[in-house]
C-alpha atoms as a PDB file:
ATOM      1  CA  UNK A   1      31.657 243.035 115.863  1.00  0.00           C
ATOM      2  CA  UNK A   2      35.346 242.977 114.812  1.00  0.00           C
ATOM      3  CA  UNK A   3      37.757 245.644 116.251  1.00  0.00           C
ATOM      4  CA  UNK A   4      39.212 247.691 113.385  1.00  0.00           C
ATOM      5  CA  UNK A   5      42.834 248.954 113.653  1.00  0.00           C
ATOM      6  CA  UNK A   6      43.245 253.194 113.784  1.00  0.00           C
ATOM      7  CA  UNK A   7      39.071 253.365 114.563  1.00  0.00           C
ATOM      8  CA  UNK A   8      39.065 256.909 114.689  1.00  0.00           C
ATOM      9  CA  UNK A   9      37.678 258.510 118.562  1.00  0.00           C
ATOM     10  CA  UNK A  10      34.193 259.270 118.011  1.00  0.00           C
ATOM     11  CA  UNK A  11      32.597 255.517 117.331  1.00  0.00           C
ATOM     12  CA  UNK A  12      33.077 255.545 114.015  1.00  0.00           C
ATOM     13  CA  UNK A  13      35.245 253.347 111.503  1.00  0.00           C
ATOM     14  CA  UNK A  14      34.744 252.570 108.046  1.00  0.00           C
ATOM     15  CA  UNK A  15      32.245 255.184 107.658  1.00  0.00           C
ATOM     16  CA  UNK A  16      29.825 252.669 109.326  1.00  0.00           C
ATOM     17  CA  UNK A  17      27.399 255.208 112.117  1.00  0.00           C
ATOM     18  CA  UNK A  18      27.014 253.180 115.295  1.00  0.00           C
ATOM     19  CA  UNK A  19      23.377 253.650 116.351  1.00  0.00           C
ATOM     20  CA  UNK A  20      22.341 253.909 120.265  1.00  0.00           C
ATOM     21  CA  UNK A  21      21.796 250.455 121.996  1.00  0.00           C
ATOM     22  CA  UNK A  22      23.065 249.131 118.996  1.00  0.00           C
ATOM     23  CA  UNK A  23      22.003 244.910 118.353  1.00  0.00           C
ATOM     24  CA  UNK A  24      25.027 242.844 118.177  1.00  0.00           C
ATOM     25  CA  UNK A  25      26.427 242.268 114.685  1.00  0.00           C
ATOM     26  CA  UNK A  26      29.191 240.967 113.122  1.00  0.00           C
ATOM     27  CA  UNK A  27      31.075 241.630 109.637  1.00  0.00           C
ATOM     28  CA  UNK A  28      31.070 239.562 106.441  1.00  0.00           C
ATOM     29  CA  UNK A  29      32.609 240.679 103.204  1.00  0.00           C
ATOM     30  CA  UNK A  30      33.267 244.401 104.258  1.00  0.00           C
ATOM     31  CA  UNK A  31      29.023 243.930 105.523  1.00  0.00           C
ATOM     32  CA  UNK A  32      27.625 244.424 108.875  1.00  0.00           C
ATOM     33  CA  UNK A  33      25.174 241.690 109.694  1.00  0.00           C
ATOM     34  CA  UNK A  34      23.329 241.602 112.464  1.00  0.00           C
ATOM     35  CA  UNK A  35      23.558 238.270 114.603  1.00  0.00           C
ATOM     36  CA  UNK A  36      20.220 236.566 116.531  1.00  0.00           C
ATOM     37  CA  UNK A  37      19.685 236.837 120.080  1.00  0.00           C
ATOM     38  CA  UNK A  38      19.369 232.887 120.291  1.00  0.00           C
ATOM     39  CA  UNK A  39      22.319 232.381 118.311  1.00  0.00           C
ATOM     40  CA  UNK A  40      23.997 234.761 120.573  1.00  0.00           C
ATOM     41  CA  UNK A  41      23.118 232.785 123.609  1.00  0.00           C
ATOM     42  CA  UNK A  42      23.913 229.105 122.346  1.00  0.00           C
ATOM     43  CA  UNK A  43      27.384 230.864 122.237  1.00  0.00           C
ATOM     44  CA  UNK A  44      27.584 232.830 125.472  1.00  0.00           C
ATOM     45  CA  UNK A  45      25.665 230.458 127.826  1.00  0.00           C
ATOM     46  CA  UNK A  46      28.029 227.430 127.200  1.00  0.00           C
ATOM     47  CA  UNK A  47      31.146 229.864 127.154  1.00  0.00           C
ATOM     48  CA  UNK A  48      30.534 231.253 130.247  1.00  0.00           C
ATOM     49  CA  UNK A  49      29.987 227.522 132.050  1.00  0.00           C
ATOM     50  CA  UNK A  50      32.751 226.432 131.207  1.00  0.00           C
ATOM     51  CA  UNK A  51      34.470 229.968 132.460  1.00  0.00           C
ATOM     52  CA  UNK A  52      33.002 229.175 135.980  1.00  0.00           C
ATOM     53  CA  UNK A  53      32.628 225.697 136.243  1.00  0.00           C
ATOM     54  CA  UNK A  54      35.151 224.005 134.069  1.00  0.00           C
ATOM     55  CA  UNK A  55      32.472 222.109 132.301  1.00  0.00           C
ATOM     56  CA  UNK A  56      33.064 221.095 128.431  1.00  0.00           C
ATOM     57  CA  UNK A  57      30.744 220.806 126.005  1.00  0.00           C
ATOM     58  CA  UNK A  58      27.545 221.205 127.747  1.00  0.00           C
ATOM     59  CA  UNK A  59      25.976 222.312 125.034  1.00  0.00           C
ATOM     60  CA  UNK A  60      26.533 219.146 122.869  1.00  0.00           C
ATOM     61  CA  UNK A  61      25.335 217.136 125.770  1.00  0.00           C
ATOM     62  CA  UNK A  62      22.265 218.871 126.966  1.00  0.00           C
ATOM     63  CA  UNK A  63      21.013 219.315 123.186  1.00  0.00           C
ATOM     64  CA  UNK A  64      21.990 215.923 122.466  1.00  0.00           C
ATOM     65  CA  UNK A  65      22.211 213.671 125.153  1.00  0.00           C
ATOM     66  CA  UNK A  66      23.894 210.324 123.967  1.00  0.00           C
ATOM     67  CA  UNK A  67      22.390 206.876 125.328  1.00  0.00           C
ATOM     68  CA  UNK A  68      24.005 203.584 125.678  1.00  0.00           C
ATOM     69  CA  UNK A  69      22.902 201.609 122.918  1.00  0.00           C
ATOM     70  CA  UNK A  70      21.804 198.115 124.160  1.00  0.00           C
ATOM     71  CA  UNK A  71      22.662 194.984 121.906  1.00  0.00           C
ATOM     72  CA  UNK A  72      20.347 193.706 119.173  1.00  0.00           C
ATOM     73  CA  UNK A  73      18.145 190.743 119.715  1.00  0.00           C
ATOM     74  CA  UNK A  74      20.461 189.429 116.599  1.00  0.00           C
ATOM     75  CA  UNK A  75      23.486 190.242 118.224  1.00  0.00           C
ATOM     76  CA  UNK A  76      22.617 188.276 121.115  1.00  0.00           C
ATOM     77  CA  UNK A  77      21.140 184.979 119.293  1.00  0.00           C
ATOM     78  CA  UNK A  78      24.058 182.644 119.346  1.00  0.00           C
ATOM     79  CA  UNK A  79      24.040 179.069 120.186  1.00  0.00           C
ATOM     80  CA  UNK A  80      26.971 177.521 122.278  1.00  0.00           C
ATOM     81  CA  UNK A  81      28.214 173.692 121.492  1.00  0.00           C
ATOM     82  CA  UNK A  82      29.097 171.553 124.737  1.00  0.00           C
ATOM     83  CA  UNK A  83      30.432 168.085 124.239  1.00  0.00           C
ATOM     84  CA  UNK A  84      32.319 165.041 125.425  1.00  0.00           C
ATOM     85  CA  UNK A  85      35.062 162.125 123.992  1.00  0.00           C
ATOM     86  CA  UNK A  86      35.478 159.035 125.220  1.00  0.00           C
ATOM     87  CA  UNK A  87      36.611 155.875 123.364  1.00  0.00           C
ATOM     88  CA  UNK A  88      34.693 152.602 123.212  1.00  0.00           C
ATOM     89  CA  UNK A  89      35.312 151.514 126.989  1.00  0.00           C
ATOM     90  CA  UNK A  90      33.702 154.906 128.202  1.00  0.00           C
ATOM     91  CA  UNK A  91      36.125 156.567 129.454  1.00  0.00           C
ATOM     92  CA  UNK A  92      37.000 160.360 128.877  1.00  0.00           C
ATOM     93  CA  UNK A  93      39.883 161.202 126.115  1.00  0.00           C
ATOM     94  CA  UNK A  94      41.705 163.964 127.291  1.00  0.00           C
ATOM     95  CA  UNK A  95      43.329 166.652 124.497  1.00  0.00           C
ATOM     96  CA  UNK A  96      40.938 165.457 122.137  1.00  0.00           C
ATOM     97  CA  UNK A  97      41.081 168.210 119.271  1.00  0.00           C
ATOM     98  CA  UNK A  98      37.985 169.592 118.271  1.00  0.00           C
ATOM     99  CA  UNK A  99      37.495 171.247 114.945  1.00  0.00           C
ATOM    100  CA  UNK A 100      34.392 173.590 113.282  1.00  0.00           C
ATOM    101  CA  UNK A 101      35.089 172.688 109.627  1.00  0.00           C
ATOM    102  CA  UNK A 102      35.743 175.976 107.493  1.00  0.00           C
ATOM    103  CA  UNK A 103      36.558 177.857 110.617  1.00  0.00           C
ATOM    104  CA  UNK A 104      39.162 178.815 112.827  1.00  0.00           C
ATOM    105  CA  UNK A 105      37.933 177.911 116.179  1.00  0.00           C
ATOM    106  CA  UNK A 106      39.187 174.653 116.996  1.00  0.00           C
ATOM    107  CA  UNK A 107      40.242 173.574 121.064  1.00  0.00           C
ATOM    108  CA  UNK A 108      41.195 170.176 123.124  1.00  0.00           C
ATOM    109  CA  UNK A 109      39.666 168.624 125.429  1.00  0.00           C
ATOM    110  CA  UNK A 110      39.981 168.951 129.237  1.00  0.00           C
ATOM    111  CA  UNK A 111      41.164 165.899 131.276  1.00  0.00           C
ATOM    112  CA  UNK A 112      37.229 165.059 131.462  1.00  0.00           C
ATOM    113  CA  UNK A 113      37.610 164.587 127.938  1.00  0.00           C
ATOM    114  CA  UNK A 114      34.454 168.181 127.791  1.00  0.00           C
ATOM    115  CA  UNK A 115      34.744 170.695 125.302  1.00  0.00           C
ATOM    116  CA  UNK A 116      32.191 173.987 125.136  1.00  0.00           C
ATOM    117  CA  UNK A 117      32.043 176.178 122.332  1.00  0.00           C
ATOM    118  CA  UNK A 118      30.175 179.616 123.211  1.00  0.00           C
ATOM    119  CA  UNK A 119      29.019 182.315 121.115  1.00  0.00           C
ATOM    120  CA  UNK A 120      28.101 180.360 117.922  1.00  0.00           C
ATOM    121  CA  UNK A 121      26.486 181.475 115.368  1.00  0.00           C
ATOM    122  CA  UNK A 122      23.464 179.996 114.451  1.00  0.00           C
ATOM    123  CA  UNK A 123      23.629 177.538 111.205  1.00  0.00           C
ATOM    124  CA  UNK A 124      24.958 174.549 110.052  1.00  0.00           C
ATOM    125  CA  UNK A 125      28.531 172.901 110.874  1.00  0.00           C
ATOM    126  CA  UNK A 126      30.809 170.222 110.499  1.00  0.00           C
ATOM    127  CA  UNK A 127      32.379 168.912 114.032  1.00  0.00           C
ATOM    128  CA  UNK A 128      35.603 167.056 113.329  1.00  0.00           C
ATOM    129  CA  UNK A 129      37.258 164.635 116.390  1.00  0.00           C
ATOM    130  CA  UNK A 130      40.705 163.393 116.719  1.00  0.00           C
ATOM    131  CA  UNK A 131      43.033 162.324 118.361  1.00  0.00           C
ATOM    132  CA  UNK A 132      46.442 160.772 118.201  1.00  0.00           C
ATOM    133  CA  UNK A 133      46.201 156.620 118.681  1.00  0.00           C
ATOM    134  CA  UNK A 134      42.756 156.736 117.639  1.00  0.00           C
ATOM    135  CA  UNK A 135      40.586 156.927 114.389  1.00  0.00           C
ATOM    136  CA  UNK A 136      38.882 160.446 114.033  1.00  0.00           C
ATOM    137  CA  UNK A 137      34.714 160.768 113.299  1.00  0.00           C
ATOM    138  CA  UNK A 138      33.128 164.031 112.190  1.00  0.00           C
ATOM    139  CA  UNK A 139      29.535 164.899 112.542  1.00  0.00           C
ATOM    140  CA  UNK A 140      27.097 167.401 110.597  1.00  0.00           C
ATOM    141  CA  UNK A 141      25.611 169.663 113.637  1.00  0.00           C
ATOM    142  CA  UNK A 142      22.804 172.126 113.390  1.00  0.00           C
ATOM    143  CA  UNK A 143      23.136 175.087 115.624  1.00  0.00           C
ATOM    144  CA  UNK A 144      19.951 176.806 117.127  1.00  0.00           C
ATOM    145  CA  UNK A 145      19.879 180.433 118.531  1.00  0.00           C
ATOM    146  CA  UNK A 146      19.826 180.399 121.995  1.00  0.00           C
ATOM    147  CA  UNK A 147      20.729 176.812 122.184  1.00  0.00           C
ATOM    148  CA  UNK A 148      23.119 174.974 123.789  1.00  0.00           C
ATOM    149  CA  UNK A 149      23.591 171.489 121.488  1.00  0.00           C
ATOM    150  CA  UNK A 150      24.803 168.752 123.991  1.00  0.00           C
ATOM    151  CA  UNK A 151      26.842 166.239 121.819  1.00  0.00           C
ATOM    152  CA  UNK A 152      28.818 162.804 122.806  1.00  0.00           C
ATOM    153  CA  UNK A 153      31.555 161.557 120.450  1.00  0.00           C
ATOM    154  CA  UNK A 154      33.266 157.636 120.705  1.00  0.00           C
ATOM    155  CA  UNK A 155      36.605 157.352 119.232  1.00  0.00           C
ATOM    156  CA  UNK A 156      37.635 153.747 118.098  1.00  0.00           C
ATOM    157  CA  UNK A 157      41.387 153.125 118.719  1.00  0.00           C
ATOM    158  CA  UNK A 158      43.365 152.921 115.430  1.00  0.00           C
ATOM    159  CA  UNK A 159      45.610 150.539 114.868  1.00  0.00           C
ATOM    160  CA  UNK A 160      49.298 151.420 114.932  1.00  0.00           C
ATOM    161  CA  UNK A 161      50.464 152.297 111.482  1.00  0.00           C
ATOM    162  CA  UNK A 162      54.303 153.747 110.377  1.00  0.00           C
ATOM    163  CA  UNK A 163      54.404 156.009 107.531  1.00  0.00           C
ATOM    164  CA  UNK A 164      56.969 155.549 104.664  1.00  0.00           C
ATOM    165  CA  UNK A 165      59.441 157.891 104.775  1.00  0.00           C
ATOM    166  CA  UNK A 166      59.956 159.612 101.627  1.00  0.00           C
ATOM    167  CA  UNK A 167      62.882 162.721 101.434  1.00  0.00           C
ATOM    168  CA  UNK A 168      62.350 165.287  98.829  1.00  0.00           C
ATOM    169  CA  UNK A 169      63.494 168.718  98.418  1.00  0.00           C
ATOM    170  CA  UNK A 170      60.523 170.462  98.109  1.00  0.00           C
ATOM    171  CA  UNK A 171      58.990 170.939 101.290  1.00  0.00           C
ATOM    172  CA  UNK A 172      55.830 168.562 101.273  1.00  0.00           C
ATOM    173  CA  UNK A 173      53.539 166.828 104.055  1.00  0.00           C
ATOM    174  CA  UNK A 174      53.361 163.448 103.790  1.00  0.00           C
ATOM    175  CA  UNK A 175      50.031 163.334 103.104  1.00  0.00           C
ATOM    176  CA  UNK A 176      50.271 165.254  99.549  1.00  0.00           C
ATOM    177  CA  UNK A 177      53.711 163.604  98.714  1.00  0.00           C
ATOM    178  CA  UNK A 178      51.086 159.836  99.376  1.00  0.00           C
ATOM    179  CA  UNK A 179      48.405 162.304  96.852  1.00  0.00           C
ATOM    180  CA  UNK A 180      51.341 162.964  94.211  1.00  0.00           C
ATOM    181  CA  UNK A 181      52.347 159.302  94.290  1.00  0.00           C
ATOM    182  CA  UNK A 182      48.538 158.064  93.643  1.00  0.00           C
ATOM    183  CA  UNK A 183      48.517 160.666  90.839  1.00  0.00           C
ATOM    184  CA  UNK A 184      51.412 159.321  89.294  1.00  0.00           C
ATOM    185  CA  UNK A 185      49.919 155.583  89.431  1.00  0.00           C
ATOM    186  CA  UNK A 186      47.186 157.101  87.112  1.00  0.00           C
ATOM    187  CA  UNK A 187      43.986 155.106  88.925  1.00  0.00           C
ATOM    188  CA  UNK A 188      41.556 157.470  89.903  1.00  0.00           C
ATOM    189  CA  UNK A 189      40.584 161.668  88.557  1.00  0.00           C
ATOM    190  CA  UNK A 190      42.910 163.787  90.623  1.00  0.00           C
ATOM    191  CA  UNK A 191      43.019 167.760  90.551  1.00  0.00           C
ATOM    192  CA  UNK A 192      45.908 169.473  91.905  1.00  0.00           C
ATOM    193  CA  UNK A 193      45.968 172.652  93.905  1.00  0.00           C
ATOM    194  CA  UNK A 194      47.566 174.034  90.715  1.00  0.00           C
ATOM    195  CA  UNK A 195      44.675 173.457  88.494  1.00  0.00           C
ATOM    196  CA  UNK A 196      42.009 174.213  91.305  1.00  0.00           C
ATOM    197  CA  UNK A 197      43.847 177.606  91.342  1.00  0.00           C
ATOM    198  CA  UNK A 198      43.369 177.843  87.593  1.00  0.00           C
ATOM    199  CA  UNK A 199      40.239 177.531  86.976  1.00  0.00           C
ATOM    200  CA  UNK A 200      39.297 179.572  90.071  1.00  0.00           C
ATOM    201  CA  UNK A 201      35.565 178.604  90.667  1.00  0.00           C
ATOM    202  CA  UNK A 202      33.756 179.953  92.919  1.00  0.00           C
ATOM    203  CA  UNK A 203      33.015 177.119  95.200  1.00  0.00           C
ATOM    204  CA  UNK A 204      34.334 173.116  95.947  1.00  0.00           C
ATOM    205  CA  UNK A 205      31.393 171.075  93.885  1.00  0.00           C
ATOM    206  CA  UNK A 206      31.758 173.189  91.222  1.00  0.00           C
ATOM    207  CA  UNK A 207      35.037 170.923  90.478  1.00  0.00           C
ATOM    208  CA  UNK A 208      33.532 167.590  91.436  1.00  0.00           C
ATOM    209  CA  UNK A 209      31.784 168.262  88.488  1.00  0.00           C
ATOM    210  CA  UNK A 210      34.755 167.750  86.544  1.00  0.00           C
ATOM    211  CA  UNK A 211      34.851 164.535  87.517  1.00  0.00           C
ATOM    212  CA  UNK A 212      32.932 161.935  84.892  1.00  0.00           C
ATOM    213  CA  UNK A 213      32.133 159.604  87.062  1.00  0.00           C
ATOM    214  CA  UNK A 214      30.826 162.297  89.812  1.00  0.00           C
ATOM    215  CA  UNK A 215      26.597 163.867  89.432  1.00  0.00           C
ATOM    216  CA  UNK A 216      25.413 166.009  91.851  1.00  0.00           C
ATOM    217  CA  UNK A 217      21.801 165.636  92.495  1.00  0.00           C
ATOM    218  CA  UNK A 218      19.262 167.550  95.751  1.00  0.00           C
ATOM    219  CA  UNK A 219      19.245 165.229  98.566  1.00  0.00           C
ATOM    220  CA  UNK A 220      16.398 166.220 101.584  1.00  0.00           C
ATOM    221  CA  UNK A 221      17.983 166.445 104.771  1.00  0.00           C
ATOM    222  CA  UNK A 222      16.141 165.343 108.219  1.00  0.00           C
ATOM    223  CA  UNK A 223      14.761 169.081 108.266  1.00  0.00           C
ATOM    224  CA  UNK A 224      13.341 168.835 104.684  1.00  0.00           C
ATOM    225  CA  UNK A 225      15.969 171.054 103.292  1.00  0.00           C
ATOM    226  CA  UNK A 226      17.539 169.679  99.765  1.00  0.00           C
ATOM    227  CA  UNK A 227      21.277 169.731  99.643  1.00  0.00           C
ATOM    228  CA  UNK A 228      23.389 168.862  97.368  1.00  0.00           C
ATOM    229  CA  UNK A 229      25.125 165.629  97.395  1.00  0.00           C
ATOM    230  CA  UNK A 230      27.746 163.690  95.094  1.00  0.00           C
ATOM    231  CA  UNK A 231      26.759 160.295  93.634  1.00  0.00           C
ATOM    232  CA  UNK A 232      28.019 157.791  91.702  1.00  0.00           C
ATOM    233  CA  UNK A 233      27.321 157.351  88.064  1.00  0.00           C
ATOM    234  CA  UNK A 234      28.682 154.192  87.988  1.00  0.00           C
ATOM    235  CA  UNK A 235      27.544 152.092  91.213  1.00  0.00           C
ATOM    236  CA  UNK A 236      23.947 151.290  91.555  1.00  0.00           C
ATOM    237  CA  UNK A 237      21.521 152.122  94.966  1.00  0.00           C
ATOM    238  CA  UNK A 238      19.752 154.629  95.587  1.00  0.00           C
ATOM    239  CA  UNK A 239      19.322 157.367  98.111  1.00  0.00           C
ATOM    240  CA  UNK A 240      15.749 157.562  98.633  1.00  0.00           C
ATOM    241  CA  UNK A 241      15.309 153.922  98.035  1.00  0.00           C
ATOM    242  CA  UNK A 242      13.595 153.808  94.793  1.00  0.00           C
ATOM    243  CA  UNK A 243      16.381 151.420  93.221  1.00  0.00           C
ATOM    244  CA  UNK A 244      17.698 154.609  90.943  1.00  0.00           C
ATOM    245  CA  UNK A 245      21.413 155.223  90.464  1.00  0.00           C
ATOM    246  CA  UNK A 246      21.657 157.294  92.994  1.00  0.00           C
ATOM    247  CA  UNK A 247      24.689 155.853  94.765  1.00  0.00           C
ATOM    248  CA  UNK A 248      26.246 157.982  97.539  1.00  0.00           C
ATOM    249  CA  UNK A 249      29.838 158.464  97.610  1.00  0.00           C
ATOM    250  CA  UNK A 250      32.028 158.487 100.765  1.00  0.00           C
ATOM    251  CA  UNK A 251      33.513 161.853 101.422  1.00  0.00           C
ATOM    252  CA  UNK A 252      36.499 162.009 103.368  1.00  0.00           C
ATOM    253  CA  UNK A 253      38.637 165.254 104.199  1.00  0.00           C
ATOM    254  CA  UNK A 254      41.871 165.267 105.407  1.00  0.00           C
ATOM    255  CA  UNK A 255      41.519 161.318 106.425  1.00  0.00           C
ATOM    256  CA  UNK A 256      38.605 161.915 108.287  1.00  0.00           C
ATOM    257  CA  UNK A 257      35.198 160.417 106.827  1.00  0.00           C
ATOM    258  CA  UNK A 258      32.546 162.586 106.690  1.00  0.00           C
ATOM    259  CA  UNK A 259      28.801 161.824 107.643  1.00  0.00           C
ATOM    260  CA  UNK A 260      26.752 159.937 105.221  1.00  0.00           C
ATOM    261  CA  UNK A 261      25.072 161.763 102.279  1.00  0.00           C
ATOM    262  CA  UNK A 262      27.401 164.726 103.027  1.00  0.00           C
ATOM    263  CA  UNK A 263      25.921 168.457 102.146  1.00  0.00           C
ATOM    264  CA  UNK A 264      28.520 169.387  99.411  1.00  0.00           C
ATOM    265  CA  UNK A 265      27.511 173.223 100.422  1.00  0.00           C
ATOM    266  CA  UNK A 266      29.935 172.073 103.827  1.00  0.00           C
ATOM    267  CA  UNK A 267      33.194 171.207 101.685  1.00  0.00           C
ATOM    268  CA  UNK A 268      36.224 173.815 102.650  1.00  0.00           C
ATOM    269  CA  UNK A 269      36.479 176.808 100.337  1.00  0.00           C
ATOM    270  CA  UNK A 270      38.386 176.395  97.152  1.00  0.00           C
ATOM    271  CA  UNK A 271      41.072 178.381  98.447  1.00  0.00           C
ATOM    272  CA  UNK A 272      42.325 175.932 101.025  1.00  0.00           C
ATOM    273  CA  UNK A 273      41.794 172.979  98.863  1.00  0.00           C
ATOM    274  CA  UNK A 274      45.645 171.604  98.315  1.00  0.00           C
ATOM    275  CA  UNK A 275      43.672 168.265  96.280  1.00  0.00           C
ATOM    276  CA  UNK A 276      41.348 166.280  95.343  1.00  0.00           C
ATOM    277  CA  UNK A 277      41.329 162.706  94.317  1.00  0.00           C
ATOM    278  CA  UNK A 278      38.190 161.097  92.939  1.00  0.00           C
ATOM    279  CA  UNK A 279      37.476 157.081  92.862  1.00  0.00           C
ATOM    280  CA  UNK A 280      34.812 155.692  91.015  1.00  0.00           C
ATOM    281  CA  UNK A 281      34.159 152.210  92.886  1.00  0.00           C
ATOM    282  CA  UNK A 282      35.757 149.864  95.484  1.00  0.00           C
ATOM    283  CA  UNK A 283      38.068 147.855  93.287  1.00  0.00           C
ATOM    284  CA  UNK A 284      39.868 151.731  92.855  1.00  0.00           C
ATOM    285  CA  UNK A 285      39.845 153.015  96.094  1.00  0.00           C
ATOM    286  CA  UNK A 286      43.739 152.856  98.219  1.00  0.00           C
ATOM    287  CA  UNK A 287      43.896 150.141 100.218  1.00  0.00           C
ATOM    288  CA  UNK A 288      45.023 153.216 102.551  1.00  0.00           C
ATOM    289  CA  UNK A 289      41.235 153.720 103.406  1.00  0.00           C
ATOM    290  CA  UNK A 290      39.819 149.995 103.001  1.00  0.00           C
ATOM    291  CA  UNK A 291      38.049 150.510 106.716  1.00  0.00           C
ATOM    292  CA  UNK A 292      35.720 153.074 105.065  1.00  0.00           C
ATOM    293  CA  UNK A 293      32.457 152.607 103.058  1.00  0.00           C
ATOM    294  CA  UNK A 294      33.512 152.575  99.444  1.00  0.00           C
ATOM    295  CA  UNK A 295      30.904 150.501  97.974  1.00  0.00           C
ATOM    296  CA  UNK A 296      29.676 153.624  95.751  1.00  0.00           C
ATOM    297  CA  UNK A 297      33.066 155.151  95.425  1.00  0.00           C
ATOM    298  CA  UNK A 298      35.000 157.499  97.199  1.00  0.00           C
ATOM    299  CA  UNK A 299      35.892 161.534  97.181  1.00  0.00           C
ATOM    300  CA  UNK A 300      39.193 162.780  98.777  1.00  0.00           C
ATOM    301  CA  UNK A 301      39.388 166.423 100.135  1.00  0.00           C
ATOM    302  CA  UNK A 302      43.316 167.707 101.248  1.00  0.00           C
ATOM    303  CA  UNK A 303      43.156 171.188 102.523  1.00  0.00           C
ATOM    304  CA  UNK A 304      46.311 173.051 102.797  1.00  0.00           C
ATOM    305  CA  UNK A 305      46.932 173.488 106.538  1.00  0.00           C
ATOM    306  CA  UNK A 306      45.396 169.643 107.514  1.00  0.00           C
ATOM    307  CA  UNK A 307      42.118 170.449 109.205  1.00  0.00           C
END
């Protein structure tokens, strides 16, 4: 019960008539209400522990005792990637780099020319390998949980090549000033990072659709799972080997060729797309990438940071 200020002697204030052995109470609104024994105690008992043994919020902890929670079975079901470069003669490439397409985990290789990738979700990926002095290979990976995917990569050496120097004032990589000269030459169905930003759709084949001489059609992968896969209108072949136009074309991001009959669903995002250059047959493709298959035609990817 609340003290009152100038209670007169006698027990009495407010007019309120204190009764003998009176039950605790307390005051609400000018009201006396009378408070619960057990309410009473879940106050007092914890109050007067801490009073004489300095311990804090024992109530909170007996009533509720909190439990370490363990990890999910989900939260533990990752996959981990361990692999090795070496070039044709065998032996190990050291600083290899070692890219997860669409990510940003990428590492080198150790002087044993290993690399181990832990903690992976499980799913589908795109491994890219290079390396200065030698030609770089990419391969489509499927990740299991609790799984560790043992791969082996052979780099050919490239032969030695000096860029054209070109000065400009805008600040430009090479590689999109060599884009923006193709463009200019007019062979070929280009889209600029300008335009890709324009029409802001929500994924990469979405704008190889734009392209005439581009259809996208289900291919089944080894695991029976249809992707989706650009073709050529123009070149004959077939994918499934029914003699149907059906031609697949080489995809190649950044300079790096992709695997055959590439999953479109892998391409990078839209959003770090800086071009894309689209040739219809061989007679069209650069001469810049005659060591590739273009028999079907060929589909240029340039991200914006140069996976």
């Amino acid at each position: 019960m609340t003290a009152q200020a100038g209670t007169p002697q006698g027990g009495r204030g407010l007019g309120v008539p204190l009764r003998d052995n009176p039950s605790p109470a307390g005051v609400l609104c000018g009201i006396v209400m009378p408070i619960p024994p057990r309410f009473l105690r879940s106050l007092v008992v914890p109050s007067l522990l801490t009073l004489l043994f300095g311990v804090g919020r024992v109530d909170a902890q007996w009533a509720n005792p909190v439990r370490r929670t363990e990890p999910t079975a989900a939260a533990r079901a990752t996959g981990v990637i361990d692999g090795a470069v070496a070039d044709t003669a065998l032996r190990p490439i050291a600083f290899a780099e070692v890219v997860i397409l669409r990510t940003e985990i990428r590492m080198q290789t150790n002087a044993a020319g290993r690399f181990r990738f832990v903690d992976v979700p499980p799913g589908q990926y795109i491994l890219i390998v290079r390396r200065i002095g030698f030609r770089p290979t990419s391969s489509i990976v499927q990740v299991g949980a609790r799984d560790t995917l043992r791969l082996s990569f052979t780099l050919e050496p490239a032969l030695p090549q000096l860029d054209t120097v070109i000065v400009s004032e805008r600040r430009q990589s090479l590689r999109m000033l060599e884009f923006e000269e193709r463009r200019r030459q007019g062979v070929g169905f280009f889209l600029t990072q300008e335009q890709i930003e324009k029409r802001n759709l929500p994924v990469a084949a979405d704008y190889l659709r734009l392209a005439p001489s581009i259809a996208l059609a289900p291919s089944p992968n080894p695991s029976g799972i249809s992707e989706l896969v650009a073709i050529s209108r123009r070149e004959g072949g077939s994918l499934f080997g029914d003699g149907a136009n059906a031609c697949a074309m080489q995809i190649v991001i950044d300079g790096v060729p992709m695997p055959p009959r590439f999953p479109l669903e892998l391409l990078p995002t839209p959003r770090d797309i800086a071009g894309i250059e689209v040739y219809n047959g061989p007679a069209t493709v650069p001469a810049k990438f005659n060591g590739l298959d273009r028999r079907c035609g060929m589909v240029l990817v340039w991200t914006r940071d140069g996976y």
